[in-house]
PDB file of N, CA and C in Angstrom:
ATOM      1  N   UNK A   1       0.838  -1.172   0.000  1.00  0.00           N
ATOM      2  CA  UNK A   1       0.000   0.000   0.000  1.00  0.00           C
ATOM      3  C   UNK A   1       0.883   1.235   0.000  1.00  0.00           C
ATOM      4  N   UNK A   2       0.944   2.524  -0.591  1.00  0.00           N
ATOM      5  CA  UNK A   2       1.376   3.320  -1.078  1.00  0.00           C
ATOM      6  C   UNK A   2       0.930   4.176   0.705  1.00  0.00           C
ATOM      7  N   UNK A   3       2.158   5.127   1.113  1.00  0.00           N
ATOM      8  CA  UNK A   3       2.009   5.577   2.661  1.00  0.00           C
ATOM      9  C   UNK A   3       2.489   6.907   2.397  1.00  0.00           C
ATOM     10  N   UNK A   4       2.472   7.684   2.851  1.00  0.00           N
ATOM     11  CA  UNK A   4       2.859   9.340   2.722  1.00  0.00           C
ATOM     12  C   UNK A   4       3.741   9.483   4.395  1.00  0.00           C
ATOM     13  N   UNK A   5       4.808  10.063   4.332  1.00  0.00           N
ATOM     14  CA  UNK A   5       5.232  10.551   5.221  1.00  0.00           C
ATOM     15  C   UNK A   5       6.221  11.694   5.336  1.00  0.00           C
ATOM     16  N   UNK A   6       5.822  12.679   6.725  1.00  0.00           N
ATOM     17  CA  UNK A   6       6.566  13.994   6.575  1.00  0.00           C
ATOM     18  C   UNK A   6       7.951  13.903   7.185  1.00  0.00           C
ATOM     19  N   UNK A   7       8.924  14.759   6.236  1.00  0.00           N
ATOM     20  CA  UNK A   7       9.841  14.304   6.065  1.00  0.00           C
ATOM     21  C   UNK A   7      10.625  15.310   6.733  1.00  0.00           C
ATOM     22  N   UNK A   8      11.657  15.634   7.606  1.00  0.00           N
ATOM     23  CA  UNK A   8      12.268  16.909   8.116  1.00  0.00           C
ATOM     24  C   UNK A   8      13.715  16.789   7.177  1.00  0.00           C
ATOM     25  N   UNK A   9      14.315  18.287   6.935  1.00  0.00           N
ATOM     26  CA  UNK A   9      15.503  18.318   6.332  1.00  0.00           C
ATOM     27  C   UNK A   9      15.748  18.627   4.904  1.00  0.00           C
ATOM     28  N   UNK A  10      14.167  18.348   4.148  1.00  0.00           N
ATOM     29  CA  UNK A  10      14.302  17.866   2.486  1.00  0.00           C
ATOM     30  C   UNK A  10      14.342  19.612   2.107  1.00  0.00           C
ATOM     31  N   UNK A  11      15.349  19.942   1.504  1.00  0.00           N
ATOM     32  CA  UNK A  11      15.316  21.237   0.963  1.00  0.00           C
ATOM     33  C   UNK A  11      15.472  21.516  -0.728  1.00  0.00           C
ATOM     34  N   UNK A  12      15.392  20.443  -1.614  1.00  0.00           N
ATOM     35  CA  UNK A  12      15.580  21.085  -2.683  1.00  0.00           C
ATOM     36  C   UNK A  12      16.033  19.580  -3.587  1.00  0.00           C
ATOM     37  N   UNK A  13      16.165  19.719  -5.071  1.00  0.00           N
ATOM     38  CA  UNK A  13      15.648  18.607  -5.558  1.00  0.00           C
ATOM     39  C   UNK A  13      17.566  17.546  -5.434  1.00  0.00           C
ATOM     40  N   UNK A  14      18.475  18.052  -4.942  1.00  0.00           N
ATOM     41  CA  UNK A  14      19.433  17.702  -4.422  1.00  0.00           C
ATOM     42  C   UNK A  14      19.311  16.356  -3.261  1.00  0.00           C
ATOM     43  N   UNK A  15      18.535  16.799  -2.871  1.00  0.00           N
ATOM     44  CA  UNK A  15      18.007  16.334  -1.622  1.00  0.00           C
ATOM     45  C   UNK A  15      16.860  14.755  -2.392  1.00  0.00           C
ATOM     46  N   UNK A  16      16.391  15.361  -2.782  1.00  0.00           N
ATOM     47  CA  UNK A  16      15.290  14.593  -3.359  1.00  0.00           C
ATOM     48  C   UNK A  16      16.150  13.539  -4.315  1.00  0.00           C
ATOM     49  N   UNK A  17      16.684  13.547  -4.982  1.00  0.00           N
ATOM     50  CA  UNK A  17      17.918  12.681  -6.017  1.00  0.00           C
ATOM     51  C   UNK A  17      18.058  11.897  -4.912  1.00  0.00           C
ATOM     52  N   UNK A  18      19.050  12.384  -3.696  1.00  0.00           N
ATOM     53  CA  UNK A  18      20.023  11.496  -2.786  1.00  0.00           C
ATOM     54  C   UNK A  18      18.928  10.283  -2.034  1.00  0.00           C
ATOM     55  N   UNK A  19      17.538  10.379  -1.831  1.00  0.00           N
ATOM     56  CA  UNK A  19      16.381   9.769  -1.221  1.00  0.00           C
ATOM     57  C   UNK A  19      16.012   8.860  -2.291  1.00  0.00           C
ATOM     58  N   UNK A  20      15.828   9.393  -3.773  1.00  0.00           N
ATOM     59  CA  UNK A  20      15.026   8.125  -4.566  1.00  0.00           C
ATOM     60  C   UNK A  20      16.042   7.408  -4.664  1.00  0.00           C
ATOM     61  N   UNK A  21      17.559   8.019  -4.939  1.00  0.00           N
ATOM     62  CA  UNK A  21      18.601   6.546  -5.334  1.00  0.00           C
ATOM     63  C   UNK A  21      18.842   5.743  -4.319  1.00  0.00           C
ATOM     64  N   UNK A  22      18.400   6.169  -2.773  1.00  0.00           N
ATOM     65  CA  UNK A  22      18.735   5.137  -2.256  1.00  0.00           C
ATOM     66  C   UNK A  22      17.720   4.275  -1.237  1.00  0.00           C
ATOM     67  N   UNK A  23      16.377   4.629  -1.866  1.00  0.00           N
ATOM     68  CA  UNK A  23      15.013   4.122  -1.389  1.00  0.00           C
ATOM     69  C   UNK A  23      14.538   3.495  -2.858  1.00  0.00           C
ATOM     70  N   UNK A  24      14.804   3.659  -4.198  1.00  0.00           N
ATOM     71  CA  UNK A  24      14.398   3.252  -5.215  1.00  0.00           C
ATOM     72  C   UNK A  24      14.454   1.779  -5.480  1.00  0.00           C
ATOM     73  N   UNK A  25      16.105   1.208  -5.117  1.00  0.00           N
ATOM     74  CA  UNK A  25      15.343   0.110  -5.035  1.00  0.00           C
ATOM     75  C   UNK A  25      15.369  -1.256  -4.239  1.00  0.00           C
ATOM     76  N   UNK A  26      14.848  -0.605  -3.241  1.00  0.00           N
ATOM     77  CA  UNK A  26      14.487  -1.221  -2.163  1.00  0.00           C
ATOM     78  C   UNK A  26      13.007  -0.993  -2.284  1.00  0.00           C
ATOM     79  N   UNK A  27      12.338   0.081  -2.572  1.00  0.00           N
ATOM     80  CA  UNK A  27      10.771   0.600  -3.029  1.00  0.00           C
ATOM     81  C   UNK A  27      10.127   0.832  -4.110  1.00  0.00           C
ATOM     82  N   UNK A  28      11.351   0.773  -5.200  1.00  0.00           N
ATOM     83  CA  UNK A  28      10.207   1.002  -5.720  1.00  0.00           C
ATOM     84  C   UNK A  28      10.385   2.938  -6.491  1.00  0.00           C
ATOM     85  N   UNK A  29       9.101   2.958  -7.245  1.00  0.00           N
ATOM     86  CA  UNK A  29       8.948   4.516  -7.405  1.00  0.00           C
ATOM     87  C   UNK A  29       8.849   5.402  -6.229  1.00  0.00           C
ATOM     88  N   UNK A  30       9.732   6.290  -5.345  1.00  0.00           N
ATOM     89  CA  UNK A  30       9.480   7.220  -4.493  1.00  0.00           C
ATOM     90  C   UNK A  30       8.841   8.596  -4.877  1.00  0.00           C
ATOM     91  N   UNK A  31       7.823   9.227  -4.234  1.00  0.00           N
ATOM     92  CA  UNK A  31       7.752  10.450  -4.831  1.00  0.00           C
ATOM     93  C   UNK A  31       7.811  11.755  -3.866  1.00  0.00           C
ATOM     94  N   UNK A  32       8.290  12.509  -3.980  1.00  0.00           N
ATOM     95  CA  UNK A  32       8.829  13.517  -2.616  1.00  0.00           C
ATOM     96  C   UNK A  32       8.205  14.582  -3.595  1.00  0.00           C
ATOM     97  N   UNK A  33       7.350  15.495  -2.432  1.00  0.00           N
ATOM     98  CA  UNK A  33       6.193  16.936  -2.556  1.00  0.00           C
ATOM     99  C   UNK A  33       7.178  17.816  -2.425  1.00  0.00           C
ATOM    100  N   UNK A  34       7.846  18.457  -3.308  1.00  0.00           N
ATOM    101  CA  UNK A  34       8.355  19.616  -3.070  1.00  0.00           C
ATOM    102  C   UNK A  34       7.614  21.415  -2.495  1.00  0.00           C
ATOM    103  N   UNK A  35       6.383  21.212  -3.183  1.00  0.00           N
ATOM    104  CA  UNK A  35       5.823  22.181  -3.157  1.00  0.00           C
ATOM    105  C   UNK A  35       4.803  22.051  -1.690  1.00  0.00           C
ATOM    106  N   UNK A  36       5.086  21.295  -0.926  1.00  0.00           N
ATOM    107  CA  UNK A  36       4.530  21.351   0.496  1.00  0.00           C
ATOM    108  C   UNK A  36       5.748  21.639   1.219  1.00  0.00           C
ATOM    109  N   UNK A  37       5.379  22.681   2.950  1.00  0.00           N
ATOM    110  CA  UNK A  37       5.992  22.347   3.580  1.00  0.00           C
ATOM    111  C   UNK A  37       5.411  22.214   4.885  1.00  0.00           C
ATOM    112  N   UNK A  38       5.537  20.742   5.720  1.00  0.00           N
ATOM    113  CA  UNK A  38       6.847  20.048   5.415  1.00  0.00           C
ATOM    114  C   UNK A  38       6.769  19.467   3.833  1.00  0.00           C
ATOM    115  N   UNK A  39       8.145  18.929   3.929  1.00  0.00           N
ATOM    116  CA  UNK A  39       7.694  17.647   2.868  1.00  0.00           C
ATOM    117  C   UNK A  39       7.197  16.312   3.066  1.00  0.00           C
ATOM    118  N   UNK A  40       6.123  15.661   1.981  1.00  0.00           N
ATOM    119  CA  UNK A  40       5.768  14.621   1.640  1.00  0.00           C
ATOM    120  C   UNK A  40       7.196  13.720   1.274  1.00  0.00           C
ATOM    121  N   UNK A  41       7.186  12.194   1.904  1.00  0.00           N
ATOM    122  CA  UNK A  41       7.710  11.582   0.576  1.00  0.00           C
ATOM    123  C   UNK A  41       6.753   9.940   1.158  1.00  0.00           C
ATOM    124  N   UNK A  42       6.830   9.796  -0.518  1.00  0.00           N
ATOM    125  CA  UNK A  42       5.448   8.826  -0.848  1.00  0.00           C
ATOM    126  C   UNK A  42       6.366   7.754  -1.096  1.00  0.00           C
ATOM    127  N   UNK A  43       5.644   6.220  -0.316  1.00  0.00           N
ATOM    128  CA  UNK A  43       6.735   5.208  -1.089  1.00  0.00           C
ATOM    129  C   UNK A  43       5.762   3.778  -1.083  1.00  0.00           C
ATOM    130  N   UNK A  44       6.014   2.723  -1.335  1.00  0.00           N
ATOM    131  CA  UNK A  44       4.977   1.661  -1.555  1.00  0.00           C
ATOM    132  C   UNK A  44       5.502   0.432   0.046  1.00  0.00           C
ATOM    133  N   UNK A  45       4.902   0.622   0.868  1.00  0.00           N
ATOM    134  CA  UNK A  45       5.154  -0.072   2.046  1.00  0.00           C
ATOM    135  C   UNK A  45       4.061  -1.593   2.374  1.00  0.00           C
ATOM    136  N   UNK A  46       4.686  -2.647   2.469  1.00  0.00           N
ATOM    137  CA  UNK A  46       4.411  -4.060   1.996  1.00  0.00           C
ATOM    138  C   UNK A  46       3.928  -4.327   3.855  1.00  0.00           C
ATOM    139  N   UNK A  47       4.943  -3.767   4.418  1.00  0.00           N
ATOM    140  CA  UNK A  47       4.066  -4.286   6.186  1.00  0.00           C
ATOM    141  C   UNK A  47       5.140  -3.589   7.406  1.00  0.00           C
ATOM    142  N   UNK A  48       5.327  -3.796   8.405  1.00  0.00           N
ATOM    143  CA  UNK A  48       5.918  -2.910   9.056  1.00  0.00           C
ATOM    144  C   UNK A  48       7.543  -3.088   9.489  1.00  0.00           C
ATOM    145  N   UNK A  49       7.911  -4.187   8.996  1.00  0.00           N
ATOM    146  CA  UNK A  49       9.062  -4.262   8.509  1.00  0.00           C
ATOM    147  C   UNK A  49       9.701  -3.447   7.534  1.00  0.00           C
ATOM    148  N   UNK A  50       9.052  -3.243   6.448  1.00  0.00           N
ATOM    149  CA  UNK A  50       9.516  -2.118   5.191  1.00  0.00           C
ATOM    150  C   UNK A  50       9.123  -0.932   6.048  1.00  0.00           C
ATOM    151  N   UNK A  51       8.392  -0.490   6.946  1.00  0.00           N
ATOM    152  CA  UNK A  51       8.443   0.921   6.952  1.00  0.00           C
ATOM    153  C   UNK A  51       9.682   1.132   8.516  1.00  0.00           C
ATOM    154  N   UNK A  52       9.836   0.525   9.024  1.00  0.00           N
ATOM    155  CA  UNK A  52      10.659   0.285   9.639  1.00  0.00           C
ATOM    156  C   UNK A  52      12.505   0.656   8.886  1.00  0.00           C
ATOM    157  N   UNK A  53      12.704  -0.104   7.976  1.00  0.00           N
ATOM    158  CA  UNK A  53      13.763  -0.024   6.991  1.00  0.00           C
ATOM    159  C   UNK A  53      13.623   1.257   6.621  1.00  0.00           C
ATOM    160  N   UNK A  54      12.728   1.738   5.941  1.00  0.00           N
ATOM    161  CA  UNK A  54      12.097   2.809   5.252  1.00  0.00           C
ATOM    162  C   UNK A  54      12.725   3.713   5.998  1.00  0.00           C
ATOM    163  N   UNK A  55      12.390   4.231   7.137  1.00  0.00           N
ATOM    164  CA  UNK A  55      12.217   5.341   8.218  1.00  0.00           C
ATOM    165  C   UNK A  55      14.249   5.275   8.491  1.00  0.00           C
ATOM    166  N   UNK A  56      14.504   3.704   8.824  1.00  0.00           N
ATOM    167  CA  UNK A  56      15.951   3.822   8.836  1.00  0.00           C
ATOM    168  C   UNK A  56      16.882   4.472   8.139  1.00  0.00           C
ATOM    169  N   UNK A  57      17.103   4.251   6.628  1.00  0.00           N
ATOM    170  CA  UNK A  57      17.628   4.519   5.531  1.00  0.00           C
ATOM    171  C   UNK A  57      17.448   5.874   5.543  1.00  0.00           C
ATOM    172  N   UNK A  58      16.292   6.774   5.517  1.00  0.00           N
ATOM    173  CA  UNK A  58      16.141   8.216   5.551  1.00  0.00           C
ATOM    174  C   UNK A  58      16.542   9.037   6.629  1.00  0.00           C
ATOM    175  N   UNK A  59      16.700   7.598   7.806  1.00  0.00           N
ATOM    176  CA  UNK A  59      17.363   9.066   9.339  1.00  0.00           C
ATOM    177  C   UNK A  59      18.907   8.605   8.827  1.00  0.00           C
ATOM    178  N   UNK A  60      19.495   7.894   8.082  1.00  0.00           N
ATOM    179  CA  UNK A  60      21.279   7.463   7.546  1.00  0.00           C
ATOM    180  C   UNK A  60      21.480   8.547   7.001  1.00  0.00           C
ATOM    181  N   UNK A  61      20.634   9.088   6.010  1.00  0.00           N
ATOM    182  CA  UNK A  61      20.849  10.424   4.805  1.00  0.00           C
ATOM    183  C   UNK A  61      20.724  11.014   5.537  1.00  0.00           C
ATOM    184  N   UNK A  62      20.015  11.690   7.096  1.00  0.00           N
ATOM    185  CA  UNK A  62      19.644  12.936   7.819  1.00  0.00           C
ATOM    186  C   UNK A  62      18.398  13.510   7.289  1.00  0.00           C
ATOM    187  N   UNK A  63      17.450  12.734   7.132  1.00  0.00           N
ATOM    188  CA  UNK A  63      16.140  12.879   6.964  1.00  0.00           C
ATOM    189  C   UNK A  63      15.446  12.244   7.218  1.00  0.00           C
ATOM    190  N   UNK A  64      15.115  12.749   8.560  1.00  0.00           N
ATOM    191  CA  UNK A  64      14.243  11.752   9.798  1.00  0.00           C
ATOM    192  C   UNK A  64      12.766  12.330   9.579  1.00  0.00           C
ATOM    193  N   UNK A  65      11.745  11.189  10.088  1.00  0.00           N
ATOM    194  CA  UNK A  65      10.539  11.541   9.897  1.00  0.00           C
ATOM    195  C   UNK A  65      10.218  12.272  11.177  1.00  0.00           C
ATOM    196  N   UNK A  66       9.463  13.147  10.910  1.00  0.00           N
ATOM    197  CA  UNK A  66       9.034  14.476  11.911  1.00  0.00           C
ATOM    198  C   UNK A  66       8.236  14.131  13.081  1.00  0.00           C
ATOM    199  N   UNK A  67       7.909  13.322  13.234  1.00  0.00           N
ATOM    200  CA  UNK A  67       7.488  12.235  14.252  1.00  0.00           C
ATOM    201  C   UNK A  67       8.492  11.571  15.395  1.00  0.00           C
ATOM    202  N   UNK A  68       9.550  11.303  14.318  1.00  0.00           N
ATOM    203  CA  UNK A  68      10.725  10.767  15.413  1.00  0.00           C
ATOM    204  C   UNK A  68      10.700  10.910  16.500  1.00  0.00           C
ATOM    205  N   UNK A  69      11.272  11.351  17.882  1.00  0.00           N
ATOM    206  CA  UNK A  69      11.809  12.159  18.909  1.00  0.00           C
ATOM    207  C   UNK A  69      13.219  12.457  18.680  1.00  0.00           C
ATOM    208  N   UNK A  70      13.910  13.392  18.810  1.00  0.00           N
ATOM    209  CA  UNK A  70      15.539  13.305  18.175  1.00  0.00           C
ATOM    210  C   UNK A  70      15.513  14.076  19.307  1.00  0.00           C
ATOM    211  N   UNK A  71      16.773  14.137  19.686  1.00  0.00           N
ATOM    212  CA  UNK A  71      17.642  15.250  21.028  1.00  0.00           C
ATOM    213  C   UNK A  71      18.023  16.582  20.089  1.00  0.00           C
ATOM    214  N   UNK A  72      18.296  17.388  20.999  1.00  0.00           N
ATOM    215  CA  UNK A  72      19.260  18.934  20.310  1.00  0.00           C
ATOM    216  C   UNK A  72      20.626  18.498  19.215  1.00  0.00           C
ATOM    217  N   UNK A  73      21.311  17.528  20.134  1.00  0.00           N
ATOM    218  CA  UNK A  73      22.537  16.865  19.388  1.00  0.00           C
ATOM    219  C   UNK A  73      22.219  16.460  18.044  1.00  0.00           C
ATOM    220  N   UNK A  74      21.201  15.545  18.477  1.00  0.00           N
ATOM    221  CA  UNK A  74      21.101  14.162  17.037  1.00  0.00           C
ATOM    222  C   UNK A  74      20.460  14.969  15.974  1.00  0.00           C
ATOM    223  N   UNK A  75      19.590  16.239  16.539  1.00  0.00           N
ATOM    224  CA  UNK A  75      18.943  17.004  15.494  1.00  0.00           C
ATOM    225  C   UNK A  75      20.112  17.822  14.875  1.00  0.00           C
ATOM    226  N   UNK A  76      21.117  18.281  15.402  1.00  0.00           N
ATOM    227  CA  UNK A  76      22.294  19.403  14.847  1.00  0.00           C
ATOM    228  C   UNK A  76      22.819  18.111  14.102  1.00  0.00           C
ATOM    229  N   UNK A  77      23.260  16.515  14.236  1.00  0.00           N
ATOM    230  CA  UNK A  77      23.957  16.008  13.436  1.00  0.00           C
ATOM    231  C   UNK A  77      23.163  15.433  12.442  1.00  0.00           C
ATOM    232  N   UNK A  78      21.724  15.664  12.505  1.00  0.00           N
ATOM    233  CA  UNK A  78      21.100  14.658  11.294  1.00  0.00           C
ATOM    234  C   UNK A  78      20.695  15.825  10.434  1.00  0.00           C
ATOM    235  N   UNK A  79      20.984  17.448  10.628  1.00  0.00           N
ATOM    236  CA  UNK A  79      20.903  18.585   9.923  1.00  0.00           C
ATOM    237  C   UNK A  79      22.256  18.489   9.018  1.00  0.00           C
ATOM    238  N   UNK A  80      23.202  17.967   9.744  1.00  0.00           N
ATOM    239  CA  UNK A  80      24.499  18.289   8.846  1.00  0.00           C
ATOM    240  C   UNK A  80      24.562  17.103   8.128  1.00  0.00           C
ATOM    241  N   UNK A  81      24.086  16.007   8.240  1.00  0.00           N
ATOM    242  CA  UNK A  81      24.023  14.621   7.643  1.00  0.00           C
ATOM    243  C   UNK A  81      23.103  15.054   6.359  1.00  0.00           C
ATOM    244  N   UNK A  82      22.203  15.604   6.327  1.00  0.00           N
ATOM    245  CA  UNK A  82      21.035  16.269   5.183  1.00  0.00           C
ATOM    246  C   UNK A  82      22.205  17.139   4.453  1.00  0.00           C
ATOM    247  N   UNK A  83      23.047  17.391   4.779  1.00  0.00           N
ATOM    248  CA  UNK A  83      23.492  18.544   4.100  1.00  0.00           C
ATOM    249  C   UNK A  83      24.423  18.076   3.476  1.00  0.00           C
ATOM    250  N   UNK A  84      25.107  16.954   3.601  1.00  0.00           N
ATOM    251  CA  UNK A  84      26.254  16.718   2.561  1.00  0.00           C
ATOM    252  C   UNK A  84      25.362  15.548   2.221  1.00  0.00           C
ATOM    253  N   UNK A  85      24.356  14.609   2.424  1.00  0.00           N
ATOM    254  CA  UNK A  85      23.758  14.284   1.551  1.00  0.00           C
ATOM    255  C   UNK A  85      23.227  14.603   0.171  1.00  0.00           C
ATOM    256  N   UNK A  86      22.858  16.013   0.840  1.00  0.00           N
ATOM    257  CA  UNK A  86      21.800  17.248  -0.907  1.00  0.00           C
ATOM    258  C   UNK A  86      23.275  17.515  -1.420  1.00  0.00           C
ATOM    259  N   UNK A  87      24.136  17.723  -0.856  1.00  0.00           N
ATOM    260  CA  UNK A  87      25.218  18.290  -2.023  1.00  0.00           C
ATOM    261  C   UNK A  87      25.667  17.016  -2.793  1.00  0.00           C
ATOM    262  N   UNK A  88      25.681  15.718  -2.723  1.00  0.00           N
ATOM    263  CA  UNK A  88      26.252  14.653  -3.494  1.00  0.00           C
ATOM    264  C   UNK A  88      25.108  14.323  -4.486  1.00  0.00           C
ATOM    265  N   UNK A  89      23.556  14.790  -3.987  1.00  0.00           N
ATOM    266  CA  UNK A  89      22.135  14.873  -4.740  1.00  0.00           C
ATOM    267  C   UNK A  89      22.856  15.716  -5.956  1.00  0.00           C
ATOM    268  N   UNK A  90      23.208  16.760  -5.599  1.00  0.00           N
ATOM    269  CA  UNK A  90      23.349  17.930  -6.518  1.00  0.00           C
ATOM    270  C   UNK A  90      24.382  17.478  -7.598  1.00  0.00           C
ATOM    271  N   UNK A  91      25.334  17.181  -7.193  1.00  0.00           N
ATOM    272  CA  UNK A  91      26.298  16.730  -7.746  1.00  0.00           C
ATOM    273  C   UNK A  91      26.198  15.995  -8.556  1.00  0.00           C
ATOM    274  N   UNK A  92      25.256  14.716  -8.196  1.00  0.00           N
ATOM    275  CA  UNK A  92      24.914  13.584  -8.890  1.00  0.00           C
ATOM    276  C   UNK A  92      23.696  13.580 -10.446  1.00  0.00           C
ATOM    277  N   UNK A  93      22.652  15.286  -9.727  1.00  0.00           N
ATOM    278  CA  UNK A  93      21.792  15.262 -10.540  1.00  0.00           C
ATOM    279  C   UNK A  93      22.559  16.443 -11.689  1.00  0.00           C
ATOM    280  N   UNK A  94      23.388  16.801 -11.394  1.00  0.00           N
ATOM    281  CA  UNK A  94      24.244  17.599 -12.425  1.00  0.00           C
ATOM    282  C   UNK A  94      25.265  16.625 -13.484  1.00  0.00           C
ATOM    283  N   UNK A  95      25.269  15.912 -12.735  1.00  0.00           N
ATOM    284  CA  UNK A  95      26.449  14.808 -14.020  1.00  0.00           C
ATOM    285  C   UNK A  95      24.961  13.610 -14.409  1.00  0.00           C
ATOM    286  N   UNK A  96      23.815  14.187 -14.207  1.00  0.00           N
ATOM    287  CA  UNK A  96      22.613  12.831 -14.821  1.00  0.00           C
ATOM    288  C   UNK A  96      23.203  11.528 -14.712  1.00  0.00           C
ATOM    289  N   UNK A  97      23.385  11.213 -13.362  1.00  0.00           N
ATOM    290  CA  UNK A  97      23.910  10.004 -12.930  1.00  0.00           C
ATOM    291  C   UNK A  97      22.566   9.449 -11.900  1.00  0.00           C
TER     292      UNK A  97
END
């Protein structure tokens, strides 16, 4: 079943690259709402094991679901974890890789 969840950190389509290549395929088509904020990102979740994984993989990149609980710390390091994530997005969606 296809699940929507809000996403903290997602700033720009940098960001969005670094999430589908590394939720794509493990899921499938991802689709991330740019034009909401927060952000949406949409993915196809089979039972609570996959959303489990799911939720993992996106707090690795520093884009934890807004739900989480995170500390002051883990929030300053999963801000800077988002951030050299979107720049390798950028990078990556500039060489169409």
């Amino acid at each position: 079943m296809k699940k929507s969840f809000v996403v903290a950190n997602i700033r720009c389509e940098g960001c969005v690259n670094t999430i589908k290549k590394a939720l794509a395929p493990e899921f499938g088509e991802v689709k991330v709402d740019l034009s909401k904020e927060p952000r949406i990102v949409t993915v196809e979740i089979k039972n609570e094991e996959d959303e489990e994984k799911f939720k993992k993989t996106l707090k690795s990149l520093g884009y934890p679901i807004t739900t989480d609980q995170t500390g002051f710390l883990e929030d300053k390091a999963l801000k800077a974890k988002s951030f050299i994530s979107c720049a390798v997005g950028k990078f990556t969606l500039d060489k169409g890789e």
